[in-house]
C-alpha atoms as a PDB file:
ATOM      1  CA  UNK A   1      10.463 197.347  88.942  1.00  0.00           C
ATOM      2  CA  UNK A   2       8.587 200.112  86.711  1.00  0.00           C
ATOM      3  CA  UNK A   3       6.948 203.102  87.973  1.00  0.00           C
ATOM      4  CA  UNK A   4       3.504 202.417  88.159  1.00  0.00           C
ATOM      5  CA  UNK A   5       2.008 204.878  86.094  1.00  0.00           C
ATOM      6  CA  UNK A   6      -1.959 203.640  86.626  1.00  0.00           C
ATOM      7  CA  UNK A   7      -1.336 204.904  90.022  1.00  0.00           C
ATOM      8  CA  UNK A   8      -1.467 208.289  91.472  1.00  0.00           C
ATOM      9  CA  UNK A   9       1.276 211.110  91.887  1.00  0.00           C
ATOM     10  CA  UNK A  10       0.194 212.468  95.545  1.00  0.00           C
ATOM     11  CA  UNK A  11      -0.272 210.178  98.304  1.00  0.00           C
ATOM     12  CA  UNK A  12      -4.298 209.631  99.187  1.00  0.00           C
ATOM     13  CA  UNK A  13      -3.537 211.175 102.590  1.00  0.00           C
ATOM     14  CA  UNK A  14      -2.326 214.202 101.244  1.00  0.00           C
ATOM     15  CA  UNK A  15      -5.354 214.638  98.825  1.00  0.00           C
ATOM     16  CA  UNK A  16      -7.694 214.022 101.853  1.00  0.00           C
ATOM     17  CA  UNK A  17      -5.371 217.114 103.779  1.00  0.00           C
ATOM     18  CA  UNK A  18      -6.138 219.408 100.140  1.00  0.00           C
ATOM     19  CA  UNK A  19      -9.947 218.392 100.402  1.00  0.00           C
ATOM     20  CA  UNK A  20     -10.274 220.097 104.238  1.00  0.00           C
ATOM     21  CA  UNK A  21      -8.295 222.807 102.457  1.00  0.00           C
ATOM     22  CA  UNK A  22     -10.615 223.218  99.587  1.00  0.00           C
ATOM     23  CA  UNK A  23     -13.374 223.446 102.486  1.00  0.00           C
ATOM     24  CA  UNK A  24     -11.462 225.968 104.083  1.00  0.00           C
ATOM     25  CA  UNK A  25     -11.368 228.334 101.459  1.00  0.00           C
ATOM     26  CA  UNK A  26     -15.029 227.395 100.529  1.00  0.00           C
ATOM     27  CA  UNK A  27     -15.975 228.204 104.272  1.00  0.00           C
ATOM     28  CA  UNK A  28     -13.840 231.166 104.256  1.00  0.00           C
ATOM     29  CA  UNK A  29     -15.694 233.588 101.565  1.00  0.00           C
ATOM     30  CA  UNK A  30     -19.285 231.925 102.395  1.00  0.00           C
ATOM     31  CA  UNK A  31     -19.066 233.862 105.740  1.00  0.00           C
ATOM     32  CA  UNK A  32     -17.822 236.412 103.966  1.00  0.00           C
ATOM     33  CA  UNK A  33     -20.736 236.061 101.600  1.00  0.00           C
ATOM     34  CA  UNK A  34     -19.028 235.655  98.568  1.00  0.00           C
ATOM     35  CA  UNK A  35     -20.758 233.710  95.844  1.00  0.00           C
ATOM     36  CA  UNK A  36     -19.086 230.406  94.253  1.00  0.00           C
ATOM     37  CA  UNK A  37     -19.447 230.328  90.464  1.00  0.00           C
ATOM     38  CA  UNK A  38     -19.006 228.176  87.658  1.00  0.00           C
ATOM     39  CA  UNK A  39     -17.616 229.704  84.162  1.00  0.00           C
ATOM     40  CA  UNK A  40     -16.764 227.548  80.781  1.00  0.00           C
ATOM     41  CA  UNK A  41     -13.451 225.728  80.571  1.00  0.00           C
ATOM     42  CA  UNK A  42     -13.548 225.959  76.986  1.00  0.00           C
ATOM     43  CA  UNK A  43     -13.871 229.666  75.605  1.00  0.00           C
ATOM     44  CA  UNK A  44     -14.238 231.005  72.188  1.00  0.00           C
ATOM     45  CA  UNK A  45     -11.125 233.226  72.256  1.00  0.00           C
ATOM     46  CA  UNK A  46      -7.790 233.317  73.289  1.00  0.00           C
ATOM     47  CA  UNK A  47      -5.720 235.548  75.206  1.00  0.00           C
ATOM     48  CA  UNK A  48      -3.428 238.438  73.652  1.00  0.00           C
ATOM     49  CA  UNK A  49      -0.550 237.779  76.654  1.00  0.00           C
ATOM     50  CA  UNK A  50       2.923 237.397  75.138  1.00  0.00           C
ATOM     51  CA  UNK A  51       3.666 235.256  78.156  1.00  0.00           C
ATOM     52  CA  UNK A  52       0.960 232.557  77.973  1.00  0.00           C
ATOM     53  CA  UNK A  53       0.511 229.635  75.677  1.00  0.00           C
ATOM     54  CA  UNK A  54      -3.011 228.376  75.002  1.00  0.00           C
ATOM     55  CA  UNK A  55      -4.553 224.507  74.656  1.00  0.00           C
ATOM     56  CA  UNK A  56      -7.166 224.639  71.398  1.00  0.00           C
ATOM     57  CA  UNK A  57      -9.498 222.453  70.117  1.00  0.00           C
ATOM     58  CA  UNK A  58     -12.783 222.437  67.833  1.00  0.00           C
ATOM     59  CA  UNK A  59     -16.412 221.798  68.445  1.00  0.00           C
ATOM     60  CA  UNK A  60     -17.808 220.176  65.342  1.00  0.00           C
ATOM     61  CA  UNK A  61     -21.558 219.948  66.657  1.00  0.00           C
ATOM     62  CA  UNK A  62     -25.050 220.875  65.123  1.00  0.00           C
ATOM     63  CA  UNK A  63     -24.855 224.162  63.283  1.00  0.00           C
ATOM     64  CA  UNK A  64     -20.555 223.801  63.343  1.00  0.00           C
ATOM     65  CA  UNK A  65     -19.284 221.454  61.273  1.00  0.00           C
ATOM     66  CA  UNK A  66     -16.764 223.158  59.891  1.00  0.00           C
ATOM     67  CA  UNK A  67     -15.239 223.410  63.243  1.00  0.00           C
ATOM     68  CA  UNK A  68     -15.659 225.872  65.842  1.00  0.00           C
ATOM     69  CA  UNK A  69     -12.333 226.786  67.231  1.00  0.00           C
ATOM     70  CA  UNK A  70     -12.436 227.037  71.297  1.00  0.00           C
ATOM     71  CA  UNK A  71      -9.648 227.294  73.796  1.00  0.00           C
ATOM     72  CA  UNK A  72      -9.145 225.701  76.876  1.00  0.00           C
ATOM     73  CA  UNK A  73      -8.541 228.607  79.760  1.00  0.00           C
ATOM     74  CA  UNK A  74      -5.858 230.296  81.231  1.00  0.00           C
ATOM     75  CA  UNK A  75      -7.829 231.855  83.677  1.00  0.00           C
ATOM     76  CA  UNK A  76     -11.336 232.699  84.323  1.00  0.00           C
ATOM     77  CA  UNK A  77     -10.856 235.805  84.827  1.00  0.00           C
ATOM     78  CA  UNK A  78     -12.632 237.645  81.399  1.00  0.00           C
ATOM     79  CA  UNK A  79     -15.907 235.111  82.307  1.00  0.00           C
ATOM     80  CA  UNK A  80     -16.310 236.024  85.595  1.00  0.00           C
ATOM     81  CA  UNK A  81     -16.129 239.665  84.964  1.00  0.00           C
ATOM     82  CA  UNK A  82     -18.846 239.633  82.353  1.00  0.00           C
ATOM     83  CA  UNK A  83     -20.874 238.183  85.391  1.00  0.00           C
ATOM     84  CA  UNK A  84     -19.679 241.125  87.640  1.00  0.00           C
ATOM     85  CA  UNK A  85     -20.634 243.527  84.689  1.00  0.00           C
ATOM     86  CA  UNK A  86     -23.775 241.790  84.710  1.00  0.00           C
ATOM     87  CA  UNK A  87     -24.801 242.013  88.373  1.00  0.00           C
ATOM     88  CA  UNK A  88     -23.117 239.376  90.307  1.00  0.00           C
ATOM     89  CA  UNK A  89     -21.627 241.641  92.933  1.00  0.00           C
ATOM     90  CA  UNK A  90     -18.652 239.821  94.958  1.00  0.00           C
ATOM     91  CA  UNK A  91     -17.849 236.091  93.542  1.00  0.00           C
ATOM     92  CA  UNK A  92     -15.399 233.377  94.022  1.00  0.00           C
ATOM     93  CA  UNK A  93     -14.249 230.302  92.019  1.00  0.00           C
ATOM     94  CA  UNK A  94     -12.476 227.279  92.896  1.00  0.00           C
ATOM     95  CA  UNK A  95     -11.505 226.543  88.844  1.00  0.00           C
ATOM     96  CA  UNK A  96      -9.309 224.259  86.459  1.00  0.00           C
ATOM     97  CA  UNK A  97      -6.721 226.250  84.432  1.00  0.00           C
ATOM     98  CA  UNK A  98      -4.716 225.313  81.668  1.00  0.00           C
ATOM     99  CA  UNK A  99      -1.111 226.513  80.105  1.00  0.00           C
ATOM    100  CA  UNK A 100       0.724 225.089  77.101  1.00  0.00           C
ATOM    101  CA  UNK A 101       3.918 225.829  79.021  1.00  0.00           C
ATOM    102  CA  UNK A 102       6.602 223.884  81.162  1.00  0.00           C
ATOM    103  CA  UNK A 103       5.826 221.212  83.484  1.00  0.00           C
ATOM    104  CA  UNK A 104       8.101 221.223  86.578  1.00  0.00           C
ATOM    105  CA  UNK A 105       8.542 221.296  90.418  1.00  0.00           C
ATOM    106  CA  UNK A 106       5.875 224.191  90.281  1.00  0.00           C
ATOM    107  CA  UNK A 107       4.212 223.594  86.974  1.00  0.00           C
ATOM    108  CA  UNK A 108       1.689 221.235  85.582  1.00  0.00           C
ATOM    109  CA  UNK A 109       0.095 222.307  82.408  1.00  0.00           C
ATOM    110  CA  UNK A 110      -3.883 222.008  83.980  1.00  0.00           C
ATOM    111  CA  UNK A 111      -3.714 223.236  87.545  1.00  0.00           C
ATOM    112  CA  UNK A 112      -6.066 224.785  90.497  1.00  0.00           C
ATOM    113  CA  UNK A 113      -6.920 228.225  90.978  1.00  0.00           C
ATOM    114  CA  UNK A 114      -8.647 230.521  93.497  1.00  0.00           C
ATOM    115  CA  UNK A 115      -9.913 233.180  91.682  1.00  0.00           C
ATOM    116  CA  UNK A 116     -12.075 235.950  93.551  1.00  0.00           C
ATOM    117  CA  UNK A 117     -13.236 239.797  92.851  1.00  0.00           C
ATOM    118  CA  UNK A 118     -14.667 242.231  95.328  1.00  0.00           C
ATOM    119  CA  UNK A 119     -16.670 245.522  94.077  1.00  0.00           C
ATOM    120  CA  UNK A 120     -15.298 248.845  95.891  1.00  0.00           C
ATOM    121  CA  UNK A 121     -12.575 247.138  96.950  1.00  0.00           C
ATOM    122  CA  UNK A 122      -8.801 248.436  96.072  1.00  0.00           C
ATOM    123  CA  UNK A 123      -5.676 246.094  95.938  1.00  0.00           C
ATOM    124  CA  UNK A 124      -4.819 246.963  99.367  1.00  0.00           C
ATOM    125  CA  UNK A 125      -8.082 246.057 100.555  1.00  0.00           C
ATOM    126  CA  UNK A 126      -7.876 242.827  98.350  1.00  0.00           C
ATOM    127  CA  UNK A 127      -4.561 242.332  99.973  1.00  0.00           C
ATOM    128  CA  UNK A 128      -5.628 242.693 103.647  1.00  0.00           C
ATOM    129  CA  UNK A 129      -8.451 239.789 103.160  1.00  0.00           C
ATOM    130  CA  UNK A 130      -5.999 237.840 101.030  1.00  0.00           C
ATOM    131  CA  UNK A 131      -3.630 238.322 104.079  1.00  0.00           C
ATOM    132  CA  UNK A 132      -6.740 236.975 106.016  1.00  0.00           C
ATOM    133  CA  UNK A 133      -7.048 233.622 103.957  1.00  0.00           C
ATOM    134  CA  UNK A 134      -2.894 232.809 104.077  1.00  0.00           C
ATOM    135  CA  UNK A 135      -3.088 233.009 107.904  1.00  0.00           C
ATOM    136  CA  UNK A 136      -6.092 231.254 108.076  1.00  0.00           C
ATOM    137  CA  UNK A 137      -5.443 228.414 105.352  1.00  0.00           C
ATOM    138  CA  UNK A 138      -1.536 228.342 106.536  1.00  0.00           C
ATOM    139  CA  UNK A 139      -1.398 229.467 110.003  1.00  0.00           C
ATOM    140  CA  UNK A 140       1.393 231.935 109.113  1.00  0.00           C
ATOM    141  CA  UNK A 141       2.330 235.310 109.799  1.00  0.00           C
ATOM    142  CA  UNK A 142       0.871 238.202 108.740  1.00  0.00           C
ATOM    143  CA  UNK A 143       2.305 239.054 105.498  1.00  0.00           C
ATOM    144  CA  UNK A 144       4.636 242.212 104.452  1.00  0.00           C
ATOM    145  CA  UNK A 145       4.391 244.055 101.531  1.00  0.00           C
ATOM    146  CA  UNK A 146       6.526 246.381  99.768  1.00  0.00           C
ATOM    147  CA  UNK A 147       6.788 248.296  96.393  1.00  0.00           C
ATOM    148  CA  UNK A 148       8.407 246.750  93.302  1.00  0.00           C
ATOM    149  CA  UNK A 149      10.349 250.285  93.043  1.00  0.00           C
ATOM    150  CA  UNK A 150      11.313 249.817  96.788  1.00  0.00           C
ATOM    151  CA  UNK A 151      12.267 246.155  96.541  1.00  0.00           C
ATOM    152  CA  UNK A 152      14.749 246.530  93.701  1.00  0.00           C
ATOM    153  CA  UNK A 153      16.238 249.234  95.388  1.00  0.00           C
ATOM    154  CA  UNK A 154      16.481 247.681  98.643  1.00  0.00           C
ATOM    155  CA  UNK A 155      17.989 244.343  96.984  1.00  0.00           C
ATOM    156  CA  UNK A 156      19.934 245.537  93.549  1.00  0.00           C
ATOM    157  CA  UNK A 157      20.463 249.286  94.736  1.00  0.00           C
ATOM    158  CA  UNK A 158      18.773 250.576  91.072  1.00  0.00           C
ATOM    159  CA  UNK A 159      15.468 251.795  90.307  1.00  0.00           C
ATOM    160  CA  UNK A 160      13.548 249.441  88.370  1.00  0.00           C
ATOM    161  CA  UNK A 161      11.097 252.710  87.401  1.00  0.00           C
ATOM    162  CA  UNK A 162      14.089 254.411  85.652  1.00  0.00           C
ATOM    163  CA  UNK A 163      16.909 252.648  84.382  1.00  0.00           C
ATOM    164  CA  UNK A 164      17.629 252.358  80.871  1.00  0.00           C
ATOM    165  CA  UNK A 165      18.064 249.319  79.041  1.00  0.00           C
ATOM    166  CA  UNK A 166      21.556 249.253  78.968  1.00  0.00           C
ATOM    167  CA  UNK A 167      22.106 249.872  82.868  1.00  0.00           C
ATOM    168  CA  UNK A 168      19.280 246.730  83.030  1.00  0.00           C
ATOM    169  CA  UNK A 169      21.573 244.745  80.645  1.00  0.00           C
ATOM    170  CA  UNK A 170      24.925 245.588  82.832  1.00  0.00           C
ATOM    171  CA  UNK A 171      22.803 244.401  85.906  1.00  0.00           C
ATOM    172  CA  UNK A 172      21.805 241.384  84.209  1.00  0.00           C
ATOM    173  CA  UNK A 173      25.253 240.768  82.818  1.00  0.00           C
ATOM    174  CA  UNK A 174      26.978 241.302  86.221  1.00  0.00           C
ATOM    175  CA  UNK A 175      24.661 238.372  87.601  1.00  0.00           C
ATOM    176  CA  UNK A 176      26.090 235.929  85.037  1.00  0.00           C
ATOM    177  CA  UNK A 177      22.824 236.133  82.635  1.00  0.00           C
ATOM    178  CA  UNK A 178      24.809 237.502  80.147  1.00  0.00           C
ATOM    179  CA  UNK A 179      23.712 234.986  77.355  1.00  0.00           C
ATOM    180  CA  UNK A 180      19.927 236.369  78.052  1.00  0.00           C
ATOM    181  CA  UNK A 181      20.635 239.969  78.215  1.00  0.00           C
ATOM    182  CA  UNK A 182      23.443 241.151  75.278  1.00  0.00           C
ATOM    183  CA  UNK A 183      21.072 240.109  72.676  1.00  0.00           C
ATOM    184  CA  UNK A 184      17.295 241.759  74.680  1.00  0.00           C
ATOM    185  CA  UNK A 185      15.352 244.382  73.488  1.00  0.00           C
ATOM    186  CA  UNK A 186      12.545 244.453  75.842  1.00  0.00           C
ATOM    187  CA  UNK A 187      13.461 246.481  79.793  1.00  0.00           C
ATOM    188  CA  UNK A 188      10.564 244.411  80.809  1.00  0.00           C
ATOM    189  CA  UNK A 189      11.956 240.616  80.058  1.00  0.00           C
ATOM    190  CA  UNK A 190      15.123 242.029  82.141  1.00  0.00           C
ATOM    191  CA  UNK A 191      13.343 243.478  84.693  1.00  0.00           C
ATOM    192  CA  UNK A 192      11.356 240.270  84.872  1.00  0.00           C
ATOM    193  CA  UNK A 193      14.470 237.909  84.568  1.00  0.00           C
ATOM    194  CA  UNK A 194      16.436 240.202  87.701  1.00  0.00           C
ATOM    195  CA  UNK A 195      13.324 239.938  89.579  1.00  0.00           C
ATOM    196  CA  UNK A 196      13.083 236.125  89.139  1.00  0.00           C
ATOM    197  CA  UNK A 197      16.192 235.340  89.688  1.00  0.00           C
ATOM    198  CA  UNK A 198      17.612 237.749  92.191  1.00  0.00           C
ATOM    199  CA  UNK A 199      14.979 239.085  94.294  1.00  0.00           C
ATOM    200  CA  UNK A 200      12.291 236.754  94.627  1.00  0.00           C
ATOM    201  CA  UNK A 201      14.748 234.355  96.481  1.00  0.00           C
ATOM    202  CA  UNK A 202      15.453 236.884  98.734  1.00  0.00           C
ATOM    203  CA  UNK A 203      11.632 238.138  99.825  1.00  0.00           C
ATOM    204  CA  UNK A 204       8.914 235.958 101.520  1.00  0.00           C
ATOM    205  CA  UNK A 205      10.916 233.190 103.637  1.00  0.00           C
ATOM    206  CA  UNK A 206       9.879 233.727 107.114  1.00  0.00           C
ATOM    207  CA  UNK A 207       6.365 235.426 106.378  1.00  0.00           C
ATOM    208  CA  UNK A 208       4.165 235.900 102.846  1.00  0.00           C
ATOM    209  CA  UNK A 209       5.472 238.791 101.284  1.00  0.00           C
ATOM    210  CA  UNK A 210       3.269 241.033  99.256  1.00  0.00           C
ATOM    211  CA  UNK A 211       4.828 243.445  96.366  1.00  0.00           C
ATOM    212  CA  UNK A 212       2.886 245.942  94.414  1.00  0.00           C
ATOM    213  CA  UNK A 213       2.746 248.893  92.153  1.00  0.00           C
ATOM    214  CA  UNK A 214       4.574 246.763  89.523  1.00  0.00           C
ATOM    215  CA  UNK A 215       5.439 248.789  86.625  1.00  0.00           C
ATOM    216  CA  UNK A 216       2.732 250.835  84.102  1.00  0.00           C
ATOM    217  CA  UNK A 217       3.916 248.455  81.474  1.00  0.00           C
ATOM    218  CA  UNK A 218       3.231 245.263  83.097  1.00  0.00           C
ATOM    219  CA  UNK A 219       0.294 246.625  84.303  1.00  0.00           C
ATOM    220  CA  UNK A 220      -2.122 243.674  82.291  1.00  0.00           C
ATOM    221  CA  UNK A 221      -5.129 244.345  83.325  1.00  0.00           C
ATOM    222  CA  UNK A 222      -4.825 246.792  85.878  1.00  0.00           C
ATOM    223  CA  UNK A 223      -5.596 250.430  86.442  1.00  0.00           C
ATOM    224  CA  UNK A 224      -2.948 252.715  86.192  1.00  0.00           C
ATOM    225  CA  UNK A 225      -1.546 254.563  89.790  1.00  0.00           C
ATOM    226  CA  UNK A 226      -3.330 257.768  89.457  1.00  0.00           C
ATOM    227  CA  UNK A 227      -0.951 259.497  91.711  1.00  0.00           C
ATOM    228  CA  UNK A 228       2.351 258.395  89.701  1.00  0.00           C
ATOM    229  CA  UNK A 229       1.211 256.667  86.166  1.00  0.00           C
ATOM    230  CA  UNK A 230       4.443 254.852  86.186  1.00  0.00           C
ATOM    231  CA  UNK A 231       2.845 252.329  88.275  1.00  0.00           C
ATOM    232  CA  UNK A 232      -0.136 249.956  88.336  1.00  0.00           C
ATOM    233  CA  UNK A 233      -2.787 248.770  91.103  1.00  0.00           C
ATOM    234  CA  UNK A 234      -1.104 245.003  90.361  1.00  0.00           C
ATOM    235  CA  UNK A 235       0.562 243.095  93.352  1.00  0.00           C
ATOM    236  CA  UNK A 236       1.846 239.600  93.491  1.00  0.00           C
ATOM    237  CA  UNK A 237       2.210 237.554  96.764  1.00  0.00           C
ATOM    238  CA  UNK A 238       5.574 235.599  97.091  1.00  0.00           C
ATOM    239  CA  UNK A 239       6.274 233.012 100.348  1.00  0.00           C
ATOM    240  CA  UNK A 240       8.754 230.559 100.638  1.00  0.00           C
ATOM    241  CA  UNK A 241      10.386 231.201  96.936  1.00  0.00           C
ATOM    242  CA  UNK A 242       6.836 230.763  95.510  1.00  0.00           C
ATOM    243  CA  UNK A 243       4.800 233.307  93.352  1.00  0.00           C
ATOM    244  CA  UNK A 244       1.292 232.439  95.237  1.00  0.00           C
ATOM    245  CA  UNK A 245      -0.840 235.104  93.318  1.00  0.00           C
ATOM    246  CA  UNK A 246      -1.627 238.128  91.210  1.00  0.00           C
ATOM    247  CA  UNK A 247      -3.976 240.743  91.897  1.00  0.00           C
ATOM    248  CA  UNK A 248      -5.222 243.547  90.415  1.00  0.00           C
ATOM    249  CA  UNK A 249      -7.322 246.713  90.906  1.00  0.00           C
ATOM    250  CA  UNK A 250      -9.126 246.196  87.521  1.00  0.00           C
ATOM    251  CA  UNK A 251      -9.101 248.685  84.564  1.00  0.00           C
ATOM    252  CA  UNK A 252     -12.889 249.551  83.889  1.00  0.00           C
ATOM    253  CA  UNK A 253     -12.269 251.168  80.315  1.00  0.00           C
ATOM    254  CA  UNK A 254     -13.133 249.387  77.559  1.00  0.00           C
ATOM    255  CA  UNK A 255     -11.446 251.628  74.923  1.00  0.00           C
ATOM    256  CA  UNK A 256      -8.055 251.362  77.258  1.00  0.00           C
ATOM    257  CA  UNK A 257      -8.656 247.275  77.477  1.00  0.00           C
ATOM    258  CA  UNK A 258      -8.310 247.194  73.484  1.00  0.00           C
ATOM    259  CA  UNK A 259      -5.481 249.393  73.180  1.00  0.00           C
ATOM    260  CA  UNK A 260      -3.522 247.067  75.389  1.00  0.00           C
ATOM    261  CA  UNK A 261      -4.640 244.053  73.835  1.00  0.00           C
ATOM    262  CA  UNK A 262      -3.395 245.693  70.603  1.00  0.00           C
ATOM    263  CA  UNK A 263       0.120 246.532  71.804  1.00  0.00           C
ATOM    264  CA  UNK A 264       0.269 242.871  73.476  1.00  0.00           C
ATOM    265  CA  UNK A 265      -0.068 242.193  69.713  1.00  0.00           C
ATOM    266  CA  UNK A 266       2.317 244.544  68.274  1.00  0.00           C
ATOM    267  CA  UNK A 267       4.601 242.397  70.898  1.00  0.00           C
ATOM    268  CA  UNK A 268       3.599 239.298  69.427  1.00  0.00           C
ATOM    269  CA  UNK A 269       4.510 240.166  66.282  1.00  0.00           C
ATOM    270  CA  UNK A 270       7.822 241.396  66.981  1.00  0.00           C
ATOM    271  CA  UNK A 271       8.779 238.142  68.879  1.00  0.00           C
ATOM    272  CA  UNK A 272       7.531 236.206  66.364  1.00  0.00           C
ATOM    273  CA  UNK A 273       4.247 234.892  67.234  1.00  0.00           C
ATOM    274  CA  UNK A 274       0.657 234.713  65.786  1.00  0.00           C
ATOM    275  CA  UNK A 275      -1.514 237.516  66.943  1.00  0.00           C
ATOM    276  CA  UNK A 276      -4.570 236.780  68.506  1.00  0.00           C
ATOM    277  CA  UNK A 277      -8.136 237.725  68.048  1.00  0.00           C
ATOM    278  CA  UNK A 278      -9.574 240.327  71.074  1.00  0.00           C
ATOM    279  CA  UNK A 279     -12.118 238.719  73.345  1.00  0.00           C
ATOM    280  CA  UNK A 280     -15.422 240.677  72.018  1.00  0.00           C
ATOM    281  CA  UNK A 281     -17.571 239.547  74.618  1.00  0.00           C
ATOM    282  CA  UNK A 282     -14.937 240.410  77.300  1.00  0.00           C
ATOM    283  CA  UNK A 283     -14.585 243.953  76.018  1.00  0.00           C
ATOM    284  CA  UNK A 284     -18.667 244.106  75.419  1.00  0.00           C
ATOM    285  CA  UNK A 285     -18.555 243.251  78.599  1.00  0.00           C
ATOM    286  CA  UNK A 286     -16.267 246.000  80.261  1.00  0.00           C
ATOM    287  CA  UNK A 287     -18.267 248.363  77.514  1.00  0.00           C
ATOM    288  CA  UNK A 288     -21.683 247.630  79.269  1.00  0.00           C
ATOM    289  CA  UNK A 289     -19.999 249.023  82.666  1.00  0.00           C
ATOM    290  CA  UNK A 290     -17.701 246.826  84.845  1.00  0.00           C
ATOM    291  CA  UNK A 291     -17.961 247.789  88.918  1.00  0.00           C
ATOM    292  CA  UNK A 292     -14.897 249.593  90.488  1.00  0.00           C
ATOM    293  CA  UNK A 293     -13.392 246.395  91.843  1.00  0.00           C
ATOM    294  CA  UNK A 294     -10.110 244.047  92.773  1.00  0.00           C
ATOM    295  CA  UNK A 295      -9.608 240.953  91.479  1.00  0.00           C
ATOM    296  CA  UNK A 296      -6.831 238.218  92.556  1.00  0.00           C
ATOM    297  CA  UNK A 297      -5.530 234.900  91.430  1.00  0.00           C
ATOM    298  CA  UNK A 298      -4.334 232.178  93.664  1.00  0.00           C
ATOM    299  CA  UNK A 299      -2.508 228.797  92.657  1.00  0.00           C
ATOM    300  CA  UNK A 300      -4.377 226.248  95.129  1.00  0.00           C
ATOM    301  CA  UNK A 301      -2.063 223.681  94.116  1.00  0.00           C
ATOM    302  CA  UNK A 302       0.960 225.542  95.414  1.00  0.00           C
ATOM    303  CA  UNK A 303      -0.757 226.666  98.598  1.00  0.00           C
ATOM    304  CA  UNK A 304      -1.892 222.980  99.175  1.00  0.00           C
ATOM    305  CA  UNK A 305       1.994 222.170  99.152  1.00  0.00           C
ATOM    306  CA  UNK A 306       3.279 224.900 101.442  1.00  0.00           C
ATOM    307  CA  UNK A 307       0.205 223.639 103.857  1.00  0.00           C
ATOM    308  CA  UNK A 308       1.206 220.251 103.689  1.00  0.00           C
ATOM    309  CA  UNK A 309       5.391 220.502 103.463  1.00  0.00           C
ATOM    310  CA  UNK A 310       5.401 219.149  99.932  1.00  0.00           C
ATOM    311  CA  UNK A 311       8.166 220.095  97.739  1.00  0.00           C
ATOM    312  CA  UNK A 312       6.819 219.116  93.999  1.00  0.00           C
ATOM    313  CA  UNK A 313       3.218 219.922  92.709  1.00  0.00           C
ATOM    314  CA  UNK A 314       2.825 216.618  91.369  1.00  0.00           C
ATOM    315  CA  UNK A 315       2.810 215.678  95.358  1.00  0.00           C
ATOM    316  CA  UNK A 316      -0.582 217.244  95.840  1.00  0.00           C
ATOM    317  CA  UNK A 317      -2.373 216.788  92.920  1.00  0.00           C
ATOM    318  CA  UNK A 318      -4.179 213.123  91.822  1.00  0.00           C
ATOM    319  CA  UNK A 319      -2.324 212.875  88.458  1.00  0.00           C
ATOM    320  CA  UNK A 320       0.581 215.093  86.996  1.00  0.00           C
ATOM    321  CA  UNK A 321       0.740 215.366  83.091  1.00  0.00           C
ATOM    322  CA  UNK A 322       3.227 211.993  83.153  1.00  0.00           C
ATOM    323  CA  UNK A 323       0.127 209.851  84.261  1.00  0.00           C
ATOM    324  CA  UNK A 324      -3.253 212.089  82.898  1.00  0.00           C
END
């Protein structure tokens, strides 16, 4: 008999187990008194990122019919910190992303995420009250953490802060990703692709595992470490060979914001894709005077399946992409 595609991917008991979650985390920052927001799905720019893929469409209303191009989200991140620029102080949001990307295991092209930012908070302080939510949402250990310099050290023996592009390309080639590597121009894809594939198996199994001071040039949106500039306030939280989330003490400087948004399309470029226009209102925004603050997103869907055992994504949300 055919799959029955009308009906949905997750079983109705496990979407009633991710609604007491969603309370949870809902109950969780309004003791904490951290206001819920709302920001637009559908924005009027894109994002620079060499690694994400945006959805687009066109709103032909009154005053555009000519078409007014508008992108569906990969995070809310730039809309909520115009409202933190504007006066929110700390805020939270429970929100619908979306990725052009691969659908998988633990992928589906629109997905949850937990997105929150605390003024006068650094990443370590972000990371203690993340730490907080994981032990209260999963009823795990406390989590570790450890430096992306230490890490690689500890599990390749070289120092991912210093090592050319050739000794990345031998390490690459010795772990049999030699048809990736030979022809790579970029430290950071093999740095990325080692990481990936060698350490983050290896991190995070019995407890969540936090790693941070990533790398200057992955920094994104963070502020650079002002005691060694070859690092970045950015952390990611890995548990049970799952990237949970990425956090960020957030670069204030609007002038710094556009450089990087240029080089991200200098990148572009070089690998062969379109450029794309700079968020103006974002960097208005950060202009006007964004707080000294931490920011962190979490994938809801993939904490809903390490809370409820669930191996695939499409397991805890109502429909995957096969049956939207």
């Amino acid at each position: 008999m055919s799959e029955q595609l009308w009906a949905p991917s997750s079983e109705i008991v496990t979407l009633r187990q991710r609604a007491v979650i969603l309370h949870k985390i809902r109950t969780f920052f309004a003791e904490r008194d951290v206001m819920e927001v709302e920001t637009p799905s559908l924005c009027a720019a894109s994002v620079t990122d060499v690694h994400l893929a945006t959805f687009s469409t066109e709103f032909v209303g009154p005053g555009n019919s000519a078409g007014l191009p508008l992108y569906l989200q990969t995070s809310p991140e730039f809309a909520m910190k115009r409202l933190l620029a504007a006066g929110s102080g700390a805020i939270y949001q429970i929100a619908k992303a979306f990725r052009n990307e691969e659908s998988g295991k633990h992928h589906n092209p629109e997905f949850t995420m937990l997105e929150w930012y605390r003024p006068d908070f650094d990443e370590f302080a972000l990371m203690a009250e993340l730490n907080e939510l994981m032990m209260h949402i999963l009823d795990c250990q406390s989590c570790t953490s450890i430096s992306y310099q230490q890490v690689f050290m500890d599990v390749l023996a070289i120092d991912p802060l210093s090592a050319s592009l050739d000794e990345l390309k031998s390490e690459a080639i010795k772990y049999g990703y030699g048809d990736i590597a030979e022809a790579e121009t970029q430290r950071d894809t093999l740095l990325q692709l080692l990481f990936c594939m060698e350490i983050e198996p290896k991190i995070g199994q019995h407890a969540p595992c936090f790693v941070y001071h990533f790398p200057a040039s992955q920094a994104a949106l963070a502020k650079l470490n002002s005691e060694d500039t070859r690092v970045a306030g950015r952390f990611e939280l890995y548990y049970k060979g799952m990237e949970l989330a990425n956090g960020f003490n957030e670069l204030t400087d609007a002038t710094e914001q556009a450089a990087r948004f240029a080089q991200d399309n200098q990148l572009r470029v070089e690998l062969g894709l379109n450029p794309v226009d700079m968020d103006r209102h974002f960097l208005e925004a950060l202009a006007h005077g964004l707080p000294a603050c931490s920011g962190v997103a979490l994938g809801v869907d993939r904490l809903v399946m390490l809370a409820t055992g669930k191996s695939a994504i499409k397991e805890v949300i109502a429909f995957d992409i096969a049956r939207a």
